[in-house]
PDB file of N, CA and C in Angstrom:
ATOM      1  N   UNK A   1      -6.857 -19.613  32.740  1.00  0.00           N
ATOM      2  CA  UNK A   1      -7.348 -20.714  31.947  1.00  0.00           C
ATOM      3  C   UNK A   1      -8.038 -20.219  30.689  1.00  0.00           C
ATOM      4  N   UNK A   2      -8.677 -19.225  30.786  1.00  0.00           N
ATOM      5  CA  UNK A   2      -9.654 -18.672  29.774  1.00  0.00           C
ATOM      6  C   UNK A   2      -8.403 -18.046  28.454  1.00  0.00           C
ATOM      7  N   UNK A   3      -7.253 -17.378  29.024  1.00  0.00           N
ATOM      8  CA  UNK A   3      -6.199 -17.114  28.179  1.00  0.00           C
ATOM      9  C   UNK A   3      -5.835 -18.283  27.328  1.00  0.00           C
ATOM     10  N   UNK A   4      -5.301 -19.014  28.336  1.00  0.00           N
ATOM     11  CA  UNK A   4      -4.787 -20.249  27.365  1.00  0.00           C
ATOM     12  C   UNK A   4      -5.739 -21.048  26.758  1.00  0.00           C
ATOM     13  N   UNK A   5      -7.158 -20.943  26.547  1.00  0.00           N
ATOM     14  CA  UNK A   5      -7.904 -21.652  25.761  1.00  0.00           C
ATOM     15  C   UNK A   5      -8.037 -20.388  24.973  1.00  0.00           C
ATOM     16  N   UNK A   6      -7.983 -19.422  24.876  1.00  0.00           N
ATOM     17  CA  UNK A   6      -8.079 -18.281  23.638  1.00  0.00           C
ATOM     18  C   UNK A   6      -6.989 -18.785  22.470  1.00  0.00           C
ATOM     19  N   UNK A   7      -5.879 -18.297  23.151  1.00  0.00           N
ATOM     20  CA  UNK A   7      -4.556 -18.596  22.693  1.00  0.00           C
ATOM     21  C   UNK A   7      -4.071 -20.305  21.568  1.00  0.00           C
ATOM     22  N   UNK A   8      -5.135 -21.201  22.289  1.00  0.00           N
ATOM     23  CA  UNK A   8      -5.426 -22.400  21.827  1.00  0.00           C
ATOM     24  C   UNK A   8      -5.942 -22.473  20.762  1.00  0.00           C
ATOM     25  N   UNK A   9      -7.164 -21.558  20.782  1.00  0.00           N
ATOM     26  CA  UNK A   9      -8.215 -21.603  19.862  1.00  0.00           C
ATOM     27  C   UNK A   9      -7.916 -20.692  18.502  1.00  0.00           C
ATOM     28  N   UNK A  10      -6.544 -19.447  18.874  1.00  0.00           N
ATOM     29  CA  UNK A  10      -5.983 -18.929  17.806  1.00  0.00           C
ATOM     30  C   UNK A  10      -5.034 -19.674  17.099  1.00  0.00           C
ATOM     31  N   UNK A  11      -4.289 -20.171  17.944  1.00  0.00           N
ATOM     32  CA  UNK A  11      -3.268 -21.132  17.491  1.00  0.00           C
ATOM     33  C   UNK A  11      -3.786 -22.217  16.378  1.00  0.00           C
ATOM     34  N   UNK A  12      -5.055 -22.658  16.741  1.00  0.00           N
ATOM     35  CA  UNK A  12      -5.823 -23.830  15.720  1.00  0.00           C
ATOM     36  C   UNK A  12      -6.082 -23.377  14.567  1.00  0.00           C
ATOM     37  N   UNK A  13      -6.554 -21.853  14.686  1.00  0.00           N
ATOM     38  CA  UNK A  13      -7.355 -20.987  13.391  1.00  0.00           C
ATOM     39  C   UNK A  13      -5.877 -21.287  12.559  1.00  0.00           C
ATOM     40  N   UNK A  14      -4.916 -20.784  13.031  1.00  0.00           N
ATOM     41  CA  UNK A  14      -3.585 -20.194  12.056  1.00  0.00           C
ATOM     42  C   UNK A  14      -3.466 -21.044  11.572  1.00  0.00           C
ATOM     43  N   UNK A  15      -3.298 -23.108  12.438  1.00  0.00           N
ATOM     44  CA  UNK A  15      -2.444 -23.934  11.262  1.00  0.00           C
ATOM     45  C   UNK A  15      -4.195 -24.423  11.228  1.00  0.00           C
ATOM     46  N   UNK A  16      -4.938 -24.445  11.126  1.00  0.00           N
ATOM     47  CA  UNK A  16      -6.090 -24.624   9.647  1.00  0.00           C
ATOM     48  C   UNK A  16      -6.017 -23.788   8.965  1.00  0.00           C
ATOM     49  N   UNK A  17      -5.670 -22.163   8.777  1.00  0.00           N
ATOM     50  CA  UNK A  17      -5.429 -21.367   7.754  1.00  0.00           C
ATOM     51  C   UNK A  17      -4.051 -21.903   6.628  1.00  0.00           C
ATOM     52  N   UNK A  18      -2.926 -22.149   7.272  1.00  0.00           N
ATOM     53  CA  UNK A  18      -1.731 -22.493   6.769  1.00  0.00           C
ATOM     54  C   UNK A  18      -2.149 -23.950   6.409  1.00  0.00           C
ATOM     55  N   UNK A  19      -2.961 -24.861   6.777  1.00  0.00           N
ATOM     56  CA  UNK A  19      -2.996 -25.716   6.078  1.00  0.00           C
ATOM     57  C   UNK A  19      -3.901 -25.469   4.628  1.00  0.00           C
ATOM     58  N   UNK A  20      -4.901 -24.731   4.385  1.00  0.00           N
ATOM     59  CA  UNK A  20      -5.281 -24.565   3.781  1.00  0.00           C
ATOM     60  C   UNK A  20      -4.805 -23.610   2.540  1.00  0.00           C
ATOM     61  N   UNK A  21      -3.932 -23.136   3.370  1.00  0.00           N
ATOM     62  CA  UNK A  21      -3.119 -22.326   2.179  1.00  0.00           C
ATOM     63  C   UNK A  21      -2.028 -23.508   1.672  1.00  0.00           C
ATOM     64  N   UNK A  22      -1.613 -24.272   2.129  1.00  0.00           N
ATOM     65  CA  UNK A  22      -0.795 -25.495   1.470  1.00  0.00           C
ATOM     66  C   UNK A  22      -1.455 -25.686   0.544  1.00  0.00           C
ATOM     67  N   UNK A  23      -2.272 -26.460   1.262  1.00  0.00           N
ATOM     68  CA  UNK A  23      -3.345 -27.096   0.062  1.00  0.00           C
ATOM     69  C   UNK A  23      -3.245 -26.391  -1.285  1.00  0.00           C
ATOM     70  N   UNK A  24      -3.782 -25.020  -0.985  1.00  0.00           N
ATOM     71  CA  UNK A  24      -3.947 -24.252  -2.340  1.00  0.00           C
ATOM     72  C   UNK A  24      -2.600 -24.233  -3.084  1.00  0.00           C
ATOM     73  N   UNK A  25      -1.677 -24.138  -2.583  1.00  0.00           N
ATOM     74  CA  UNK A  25      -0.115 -23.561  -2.769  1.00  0.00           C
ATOM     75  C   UNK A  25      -0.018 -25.252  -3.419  1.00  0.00           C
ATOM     76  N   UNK A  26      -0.446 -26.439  -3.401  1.00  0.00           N
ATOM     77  CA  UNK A  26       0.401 -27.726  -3.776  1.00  0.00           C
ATOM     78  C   UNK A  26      -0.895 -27.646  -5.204  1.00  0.00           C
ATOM     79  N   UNK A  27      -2.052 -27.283  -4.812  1.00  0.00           N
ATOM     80  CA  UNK A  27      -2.459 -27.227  -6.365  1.00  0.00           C
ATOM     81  C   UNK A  27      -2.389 -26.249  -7.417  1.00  0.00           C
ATOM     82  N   UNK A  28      -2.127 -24.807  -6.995  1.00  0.00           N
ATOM     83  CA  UNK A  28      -1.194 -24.398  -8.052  1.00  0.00           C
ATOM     84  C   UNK A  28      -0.201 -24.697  -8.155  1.00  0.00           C
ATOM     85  N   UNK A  29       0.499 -25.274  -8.001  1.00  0.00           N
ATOM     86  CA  UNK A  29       1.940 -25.812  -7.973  1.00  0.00           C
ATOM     87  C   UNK A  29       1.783 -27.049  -9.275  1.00  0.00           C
ATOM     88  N   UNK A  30       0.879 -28.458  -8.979  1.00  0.00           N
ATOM     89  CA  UNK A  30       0.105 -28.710 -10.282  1.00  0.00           C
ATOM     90  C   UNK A  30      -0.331 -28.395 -10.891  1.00  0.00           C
ATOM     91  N   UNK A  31      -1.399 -27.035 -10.890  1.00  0.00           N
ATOM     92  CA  UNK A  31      -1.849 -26.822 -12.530  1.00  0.00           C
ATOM     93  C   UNK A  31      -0.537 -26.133 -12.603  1.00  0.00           C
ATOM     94  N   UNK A  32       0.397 -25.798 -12.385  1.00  0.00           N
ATOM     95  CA  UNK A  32       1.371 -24.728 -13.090  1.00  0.00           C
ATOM     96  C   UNK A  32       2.304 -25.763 -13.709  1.00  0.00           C
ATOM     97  N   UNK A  33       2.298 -26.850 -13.188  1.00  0.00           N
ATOM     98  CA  UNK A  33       3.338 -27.838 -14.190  1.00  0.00           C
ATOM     99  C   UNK A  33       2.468 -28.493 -15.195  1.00  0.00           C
ATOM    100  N   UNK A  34       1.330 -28.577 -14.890  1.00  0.00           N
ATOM    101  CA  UNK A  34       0.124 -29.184 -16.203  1.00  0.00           C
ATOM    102  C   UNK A  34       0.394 -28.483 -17.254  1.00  0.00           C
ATOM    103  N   UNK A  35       0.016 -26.844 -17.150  1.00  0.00           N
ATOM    104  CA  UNK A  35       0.428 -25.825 -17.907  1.00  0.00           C
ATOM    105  C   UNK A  35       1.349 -25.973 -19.103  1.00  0.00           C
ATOM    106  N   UNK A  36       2.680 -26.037 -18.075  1.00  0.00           N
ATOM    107  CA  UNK A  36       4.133 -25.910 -18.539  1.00  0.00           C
ATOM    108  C   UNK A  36       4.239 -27.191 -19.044  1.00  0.00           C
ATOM    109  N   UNK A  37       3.874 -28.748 -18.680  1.00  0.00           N
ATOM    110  CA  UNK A  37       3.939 -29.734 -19.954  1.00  0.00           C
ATOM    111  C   UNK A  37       3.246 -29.713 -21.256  1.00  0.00           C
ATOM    112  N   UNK A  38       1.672 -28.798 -20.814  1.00  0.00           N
ATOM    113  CA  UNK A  38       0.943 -29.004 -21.520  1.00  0.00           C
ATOM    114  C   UNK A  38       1.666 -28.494 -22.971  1.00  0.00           C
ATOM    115  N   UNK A  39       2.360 -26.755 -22.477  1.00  0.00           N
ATOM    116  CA  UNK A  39       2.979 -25.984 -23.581  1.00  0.00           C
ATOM    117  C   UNK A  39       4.370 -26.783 -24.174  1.00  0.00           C
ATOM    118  N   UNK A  40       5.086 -27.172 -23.014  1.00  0.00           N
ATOM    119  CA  UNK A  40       6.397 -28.470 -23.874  1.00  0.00           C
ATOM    120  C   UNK A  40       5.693 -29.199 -24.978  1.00  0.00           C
ATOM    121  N   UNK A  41       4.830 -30.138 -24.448  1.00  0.00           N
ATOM    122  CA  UNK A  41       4.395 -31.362 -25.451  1.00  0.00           C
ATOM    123  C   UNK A  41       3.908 -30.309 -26.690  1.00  0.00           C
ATOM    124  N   UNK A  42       3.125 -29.513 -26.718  1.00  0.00           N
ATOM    125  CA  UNK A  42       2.589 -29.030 -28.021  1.00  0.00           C
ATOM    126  C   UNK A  42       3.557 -28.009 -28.794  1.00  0.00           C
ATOM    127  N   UNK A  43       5.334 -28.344 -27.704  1.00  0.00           N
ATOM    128  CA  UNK A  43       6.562 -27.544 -28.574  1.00  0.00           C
ATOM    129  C   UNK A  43       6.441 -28.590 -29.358  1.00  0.00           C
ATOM    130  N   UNK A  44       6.963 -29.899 -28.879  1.00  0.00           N
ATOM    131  CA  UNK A  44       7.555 -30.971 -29.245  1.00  0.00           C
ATOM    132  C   UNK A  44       6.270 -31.823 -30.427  1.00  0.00           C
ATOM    133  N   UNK A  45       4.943 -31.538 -30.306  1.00  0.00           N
ATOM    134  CA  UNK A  45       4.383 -31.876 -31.992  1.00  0.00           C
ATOM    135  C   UNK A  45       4.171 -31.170 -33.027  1.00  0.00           C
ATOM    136  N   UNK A  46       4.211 -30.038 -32.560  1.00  0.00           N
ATOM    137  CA  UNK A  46       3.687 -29.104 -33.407  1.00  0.00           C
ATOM    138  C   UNK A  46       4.999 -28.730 -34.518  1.00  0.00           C
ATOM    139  N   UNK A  47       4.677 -28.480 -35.669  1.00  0.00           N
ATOM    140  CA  UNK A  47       5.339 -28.195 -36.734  1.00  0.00           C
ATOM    141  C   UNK A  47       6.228 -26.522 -36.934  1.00  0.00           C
ATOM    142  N   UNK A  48       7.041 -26.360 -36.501  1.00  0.00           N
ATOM    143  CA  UNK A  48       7.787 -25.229 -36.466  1.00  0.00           C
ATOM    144  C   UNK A  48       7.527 -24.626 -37.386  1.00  0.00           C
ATOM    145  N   UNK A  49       7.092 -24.525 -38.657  1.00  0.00           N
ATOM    146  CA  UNK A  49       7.326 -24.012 -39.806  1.00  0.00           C
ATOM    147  C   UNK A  49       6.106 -22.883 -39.739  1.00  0.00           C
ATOM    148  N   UNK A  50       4.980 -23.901 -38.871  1.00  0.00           N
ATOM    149  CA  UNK A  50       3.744 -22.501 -38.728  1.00  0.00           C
ATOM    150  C   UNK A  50       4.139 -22.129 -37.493  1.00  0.00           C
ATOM    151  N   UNK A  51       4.847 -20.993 -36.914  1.00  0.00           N
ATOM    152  CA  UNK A  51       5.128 -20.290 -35.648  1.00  0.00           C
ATOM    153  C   UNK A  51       3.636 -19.729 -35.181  1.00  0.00           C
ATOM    154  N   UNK A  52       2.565 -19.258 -36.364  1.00  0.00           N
ATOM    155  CA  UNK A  52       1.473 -18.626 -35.879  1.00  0.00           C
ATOM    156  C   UNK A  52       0.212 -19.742 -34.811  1.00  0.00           C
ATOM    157  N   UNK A  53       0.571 -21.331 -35.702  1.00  0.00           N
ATOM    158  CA  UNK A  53      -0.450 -22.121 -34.955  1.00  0.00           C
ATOM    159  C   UNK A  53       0.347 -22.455 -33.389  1.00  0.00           C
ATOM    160  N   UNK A  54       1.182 -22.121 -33.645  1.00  0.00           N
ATOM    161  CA  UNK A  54       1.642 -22.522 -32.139  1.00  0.00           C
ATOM    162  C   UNK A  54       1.352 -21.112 -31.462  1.00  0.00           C
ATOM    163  N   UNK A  55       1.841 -20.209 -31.212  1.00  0.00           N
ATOM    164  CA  UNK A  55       1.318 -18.544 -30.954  1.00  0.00           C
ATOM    165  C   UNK A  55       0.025 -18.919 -30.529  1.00  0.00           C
ATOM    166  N   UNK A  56      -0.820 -19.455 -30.876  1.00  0.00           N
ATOM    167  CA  UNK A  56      -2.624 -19.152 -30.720  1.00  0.00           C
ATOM    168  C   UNK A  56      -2.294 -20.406 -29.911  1.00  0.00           C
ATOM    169  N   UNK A  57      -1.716 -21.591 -30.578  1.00  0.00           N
ATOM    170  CA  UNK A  57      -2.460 -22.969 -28.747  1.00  0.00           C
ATOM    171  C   UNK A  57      -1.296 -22.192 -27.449  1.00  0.00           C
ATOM    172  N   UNK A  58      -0.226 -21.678 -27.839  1.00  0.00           N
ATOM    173  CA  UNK A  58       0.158 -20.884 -26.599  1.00  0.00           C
ATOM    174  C   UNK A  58      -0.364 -20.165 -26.101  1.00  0.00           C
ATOM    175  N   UNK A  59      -0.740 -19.108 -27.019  1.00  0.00           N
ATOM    176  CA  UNK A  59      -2.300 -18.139 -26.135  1.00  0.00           C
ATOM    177  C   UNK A  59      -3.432 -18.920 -25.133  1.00  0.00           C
ATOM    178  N   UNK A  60      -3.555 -19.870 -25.685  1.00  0.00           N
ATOM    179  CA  UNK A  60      -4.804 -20.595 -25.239  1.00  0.00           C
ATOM    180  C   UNK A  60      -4.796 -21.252 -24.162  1.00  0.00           C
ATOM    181  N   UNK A  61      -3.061 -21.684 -24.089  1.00  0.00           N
ATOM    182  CA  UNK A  61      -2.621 -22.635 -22.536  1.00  0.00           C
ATOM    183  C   UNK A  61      -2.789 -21.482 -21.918  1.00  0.00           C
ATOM    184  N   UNK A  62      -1.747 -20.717 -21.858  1.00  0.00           N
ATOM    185  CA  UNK A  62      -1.356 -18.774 -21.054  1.00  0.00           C
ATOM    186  C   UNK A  62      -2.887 -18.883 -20.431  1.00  0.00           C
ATOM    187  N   UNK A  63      -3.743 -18.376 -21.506  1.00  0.00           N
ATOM    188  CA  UNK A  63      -5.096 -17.665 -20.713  1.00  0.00           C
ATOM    189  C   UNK A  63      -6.200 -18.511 -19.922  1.00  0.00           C
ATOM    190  N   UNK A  64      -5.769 -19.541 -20.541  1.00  0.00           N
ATOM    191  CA  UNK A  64      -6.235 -20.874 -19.351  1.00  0.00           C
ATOM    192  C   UNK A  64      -5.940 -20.550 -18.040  1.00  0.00           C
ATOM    193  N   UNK A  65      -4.176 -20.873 -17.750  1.00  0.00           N
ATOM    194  CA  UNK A  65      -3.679 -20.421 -16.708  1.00  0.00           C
ATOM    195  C   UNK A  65      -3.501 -19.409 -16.412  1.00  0.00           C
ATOM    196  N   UNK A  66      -3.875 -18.109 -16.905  1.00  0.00           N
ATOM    197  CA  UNK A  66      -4.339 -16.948 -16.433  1.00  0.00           C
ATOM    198  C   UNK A  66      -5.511 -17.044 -15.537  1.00  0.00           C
ATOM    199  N   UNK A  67      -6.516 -17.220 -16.217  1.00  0.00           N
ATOM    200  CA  UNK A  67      -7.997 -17.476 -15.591  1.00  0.00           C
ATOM    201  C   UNK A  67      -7.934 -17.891 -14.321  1.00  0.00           C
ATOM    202  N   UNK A  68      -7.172 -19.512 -14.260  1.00  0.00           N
ATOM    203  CA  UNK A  68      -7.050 -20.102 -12.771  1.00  0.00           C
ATOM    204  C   UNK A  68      -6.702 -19.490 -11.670  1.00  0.00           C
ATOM    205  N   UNK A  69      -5.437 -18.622 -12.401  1.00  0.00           N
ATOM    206  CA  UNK A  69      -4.360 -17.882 -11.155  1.00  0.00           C
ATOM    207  C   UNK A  69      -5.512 -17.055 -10.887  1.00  0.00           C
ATOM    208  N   UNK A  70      -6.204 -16.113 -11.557  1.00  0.00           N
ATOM    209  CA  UNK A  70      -6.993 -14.954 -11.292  1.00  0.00           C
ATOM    210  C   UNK A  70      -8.108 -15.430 -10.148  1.00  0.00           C
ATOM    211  N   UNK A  71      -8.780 -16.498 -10.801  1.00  0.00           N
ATOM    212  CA  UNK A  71      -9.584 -17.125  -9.825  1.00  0.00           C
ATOM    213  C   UNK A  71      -9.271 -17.282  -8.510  1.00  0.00           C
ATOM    214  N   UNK A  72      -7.724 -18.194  -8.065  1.00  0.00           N
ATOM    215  CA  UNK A  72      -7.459 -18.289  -6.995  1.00  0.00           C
ATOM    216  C   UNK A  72      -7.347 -17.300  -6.298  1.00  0.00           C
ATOM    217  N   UNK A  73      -6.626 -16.452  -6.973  1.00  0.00           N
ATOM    218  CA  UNK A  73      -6.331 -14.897  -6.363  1.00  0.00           C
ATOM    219  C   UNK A  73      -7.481 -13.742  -6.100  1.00  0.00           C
ATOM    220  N   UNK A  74      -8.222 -13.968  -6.799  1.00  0.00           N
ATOM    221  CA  UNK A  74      -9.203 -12.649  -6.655  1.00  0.00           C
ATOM    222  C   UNK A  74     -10.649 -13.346  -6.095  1.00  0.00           C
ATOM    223  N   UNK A  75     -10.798 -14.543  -6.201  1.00  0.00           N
ATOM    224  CA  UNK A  75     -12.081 -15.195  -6.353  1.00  0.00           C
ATOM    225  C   UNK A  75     -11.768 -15.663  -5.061  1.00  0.00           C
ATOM    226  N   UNK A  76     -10.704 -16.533  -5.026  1.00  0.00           N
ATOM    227  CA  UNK A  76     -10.624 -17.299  -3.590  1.00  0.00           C
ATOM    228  C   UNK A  76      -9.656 -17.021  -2.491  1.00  0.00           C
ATOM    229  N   UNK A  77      -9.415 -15.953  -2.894  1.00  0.00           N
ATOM    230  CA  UNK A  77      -8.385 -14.783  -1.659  1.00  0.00           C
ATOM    231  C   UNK A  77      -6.866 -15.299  -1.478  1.00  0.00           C
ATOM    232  N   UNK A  78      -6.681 -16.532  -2.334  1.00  0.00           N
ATOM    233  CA  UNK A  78      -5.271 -17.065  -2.460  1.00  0.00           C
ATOM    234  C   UNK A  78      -4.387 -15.914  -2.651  1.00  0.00           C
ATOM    235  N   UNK A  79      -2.759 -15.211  -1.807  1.00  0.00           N
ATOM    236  CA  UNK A  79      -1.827 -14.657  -2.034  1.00  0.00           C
ATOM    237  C   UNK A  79      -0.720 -15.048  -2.679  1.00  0.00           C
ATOM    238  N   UNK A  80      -1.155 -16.162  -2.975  1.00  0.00           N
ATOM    239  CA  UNK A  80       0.474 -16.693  -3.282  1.00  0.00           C
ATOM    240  C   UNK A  80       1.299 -17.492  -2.254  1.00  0.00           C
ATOM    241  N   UNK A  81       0.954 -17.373  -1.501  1.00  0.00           N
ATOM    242  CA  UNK A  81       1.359 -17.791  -0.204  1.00  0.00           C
ATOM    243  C   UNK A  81       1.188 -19.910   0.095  1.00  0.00           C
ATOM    244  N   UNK A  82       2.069 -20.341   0.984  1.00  0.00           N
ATOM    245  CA  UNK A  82       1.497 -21.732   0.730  1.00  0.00           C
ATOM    246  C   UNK A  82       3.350 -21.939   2.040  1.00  0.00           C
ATOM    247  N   UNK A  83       3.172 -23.685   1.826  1.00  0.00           N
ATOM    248  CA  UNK A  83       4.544 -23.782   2.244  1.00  0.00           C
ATOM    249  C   UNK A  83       5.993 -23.014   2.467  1.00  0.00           C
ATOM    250  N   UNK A  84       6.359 -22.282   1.597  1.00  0.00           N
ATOM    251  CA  UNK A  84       7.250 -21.459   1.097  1.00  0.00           C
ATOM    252  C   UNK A  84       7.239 -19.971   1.897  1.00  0.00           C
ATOM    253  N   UNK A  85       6.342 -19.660   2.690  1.00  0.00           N
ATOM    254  CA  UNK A  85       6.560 -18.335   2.313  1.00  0.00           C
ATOM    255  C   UNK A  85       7.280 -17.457   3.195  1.00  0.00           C
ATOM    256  N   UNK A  86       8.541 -18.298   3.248  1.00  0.00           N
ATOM    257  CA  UNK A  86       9.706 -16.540   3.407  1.00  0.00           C
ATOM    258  C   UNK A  86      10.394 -16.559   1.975  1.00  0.00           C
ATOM    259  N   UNK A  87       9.476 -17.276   0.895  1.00  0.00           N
ATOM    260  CA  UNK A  87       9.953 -16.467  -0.489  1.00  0.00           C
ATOM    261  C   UNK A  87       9.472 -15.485  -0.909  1.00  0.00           C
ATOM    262  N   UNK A  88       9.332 -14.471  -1.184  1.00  0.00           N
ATOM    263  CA  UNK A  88       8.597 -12.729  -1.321  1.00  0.00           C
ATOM    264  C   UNK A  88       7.747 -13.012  -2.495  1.00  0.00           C
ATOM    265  N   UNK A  89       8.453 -13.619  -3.766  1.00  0.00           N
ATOM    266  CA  UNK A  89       7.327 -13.838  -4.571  1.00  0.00           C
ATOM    267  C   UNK A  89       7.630 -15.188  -5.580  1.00  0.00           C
ATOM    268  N   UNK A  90       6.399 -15.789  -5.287  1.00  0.00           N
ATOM    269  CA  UNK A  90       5.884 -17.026  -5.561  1.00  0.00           C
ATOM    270  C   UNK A  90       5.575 -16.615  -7.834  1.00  0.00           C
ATOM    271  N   UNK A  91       5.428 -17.895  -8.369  1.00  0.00           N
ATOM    272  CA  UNK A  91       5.586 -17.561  -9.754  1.00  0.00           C
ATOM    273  C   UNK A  91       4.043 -16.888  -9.816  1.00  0.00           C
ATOM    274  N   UNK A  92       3.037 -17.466  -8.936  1.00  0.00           N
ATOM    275  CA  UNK A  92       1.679 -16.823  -9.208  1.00  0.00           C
ATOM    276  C   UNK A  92       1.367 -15.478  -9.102  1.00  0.00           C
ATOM    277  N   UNK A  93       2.649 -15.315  -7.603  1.00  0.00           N
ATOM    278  CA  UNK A  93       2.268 -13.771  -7.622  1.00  0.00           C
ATOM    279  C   UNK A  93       2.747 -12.857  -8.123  1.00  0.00           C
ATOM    280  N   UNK A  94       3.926 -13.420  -9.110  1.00  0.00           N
ATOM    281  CA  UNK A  94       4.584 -12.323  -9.733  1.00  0.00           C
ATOM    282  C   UNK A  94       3.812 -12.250 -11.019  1.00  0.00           C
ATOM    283  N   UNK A  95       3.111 -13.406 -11.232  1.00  0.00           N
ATOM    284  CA  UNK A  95       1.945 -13.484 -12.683  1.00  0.00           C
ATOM    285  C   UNK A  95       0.857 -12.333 -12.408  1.00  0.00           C
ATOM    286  N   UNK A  96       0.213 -12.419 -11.289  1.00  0.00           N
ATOM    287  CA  UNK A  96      -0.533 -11.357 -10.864  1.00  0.00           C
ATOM    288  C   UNK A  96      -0.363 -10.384 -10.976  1.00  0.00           C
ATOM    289  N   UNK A  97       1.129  -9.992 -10.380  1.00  0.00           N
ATOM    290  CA  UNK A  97       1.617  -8.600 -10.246  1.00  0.00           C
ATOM    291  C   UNK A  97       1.524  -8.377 -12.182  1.00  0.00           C
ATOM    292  N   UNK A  98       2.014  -9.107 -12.488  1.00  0.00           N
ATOM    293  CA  UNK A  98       2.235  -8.554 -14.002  1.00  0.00           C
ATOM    294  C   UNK A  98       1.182  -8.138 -14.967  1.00  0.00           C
ATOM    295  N   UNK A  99       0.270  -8.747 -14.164  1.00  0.00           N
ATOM    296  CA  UNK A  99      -1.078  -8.447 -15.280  1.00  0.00           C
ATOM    297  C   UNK A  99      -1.613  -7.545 -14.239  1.00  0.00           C
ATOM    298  N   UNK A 100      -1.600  -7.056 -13.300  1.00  0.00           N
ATOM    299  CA  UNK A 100      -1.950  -5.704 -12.565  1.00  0.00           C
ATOM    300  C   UNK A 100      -1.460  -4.818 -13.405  1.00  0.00           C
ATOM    301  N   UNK A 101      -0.060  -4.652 -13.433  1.00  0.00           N
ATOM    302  CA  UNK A 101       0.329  -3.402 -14.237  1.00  0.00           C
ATOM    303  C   UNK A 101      -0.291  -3.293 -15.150  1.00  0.00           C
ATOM    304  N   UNK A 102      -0.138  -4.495 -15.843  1.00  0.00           N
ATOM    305  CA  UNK A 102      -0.032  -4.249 -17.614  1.00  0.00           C
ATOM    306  C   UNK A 102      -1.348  -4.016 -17.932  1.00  0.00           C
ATOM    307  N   UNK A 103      -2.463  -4.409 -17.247  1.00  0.00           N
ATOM    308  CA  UNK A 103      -4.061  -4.010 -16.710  1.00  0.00           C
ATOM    309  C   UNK A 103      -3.866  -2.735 -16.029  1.00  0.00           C
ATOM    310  N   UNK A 104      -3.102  -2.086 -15.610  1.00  0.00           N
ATOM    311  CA  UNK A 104      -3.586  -1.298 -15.083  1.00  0.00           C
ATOM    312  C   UNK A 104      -2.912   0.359 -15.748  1.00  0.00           C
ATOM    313  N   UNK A 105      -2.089  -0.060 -16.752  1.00  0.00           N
ATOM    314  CA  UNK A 105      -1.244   1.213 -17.798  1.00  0.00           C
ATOM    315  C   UNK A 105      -2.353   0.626 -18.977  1.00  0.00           C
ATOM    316  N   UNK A 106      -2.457  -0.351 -19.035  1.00  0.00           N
ATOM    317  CA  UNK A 106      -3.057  -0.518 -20.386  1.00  0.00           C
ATOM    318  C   UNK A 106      -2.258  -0.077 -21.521  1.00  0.00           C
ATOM    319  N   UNK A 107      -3.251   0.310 -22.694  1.00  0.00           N
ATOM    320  CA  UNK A 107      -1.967   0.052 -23.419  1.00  0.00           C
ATOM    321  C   UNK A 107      -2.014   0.947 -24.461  1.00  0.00           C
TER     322      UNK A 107
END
C-alpha cells in the first residue's frame, strides 16, 4: 500500500510538472506570435526607403523577445519543453542555443 501511494504521489508531481510546463510552453507560444505580428505590422507601416528605422524597431522587438526567452529559460528554469516534446528543439530553444554560442565565441 505504502508503494502504491508513493508511486501515486510521483505520478501527481510529473502531470503538475507537465502541466506547468504547458502552461509555460502555450505562453511562449503567445509572446512568440505577439513578437512576430508585432515585427509584420511595423513591415507593413513603416516606409521602406529608411531600411535603418526599421533595423532599430527590429532590434527593439528581437531584444524584447530575447529578454523574455532568457527570463523563462534562465530565470524560471523553462527548457523549452511544453506539449510537444518529442520535438528536440522547440524555436525558444534553438534561440537560446544561439545566443549561447554567439555569447559564448563572442566576437
Amino acid at each position: 500500500m505504502k508503494l502504491e501511494a508513493g508511486q501515486e504521489n510521483r505520478t501527481a508531481e510529473r502531470m503538475k510538472k507537465l502541466e506547468e510546463l504547458n502552461r509555460t510552453a502555450e505562453a511562449m507560444e503567445k509572446l512568440r506570435r505577439e513578437h512576430l505580428s508585432r515585427l509584420w505590422n511595423m513591415t507593413l507601416e513603416m516606409n521602406v526607403f529608411y531600411p535603418e528605422n526599421w533595423m532599430a524597431e527590429a532590434d527593439n522587438i528581437l531584444l524584447n523577445y530575447t529578454a523574455i526567452v532568457y527570463k523563462y529559460t534562465k530565470v524560471l528554469g523553462w527548457d523549452g519543453g511544453g506539449q510537444d516534446d518529442e520535438n528536440q528543439w522547440s524555436f525558444a530553444g534553438s534561440l537560446l542555443y544561439a545566443i549561447t554560442v554567439i555569447t559564448t565565441i563572442g566576437t
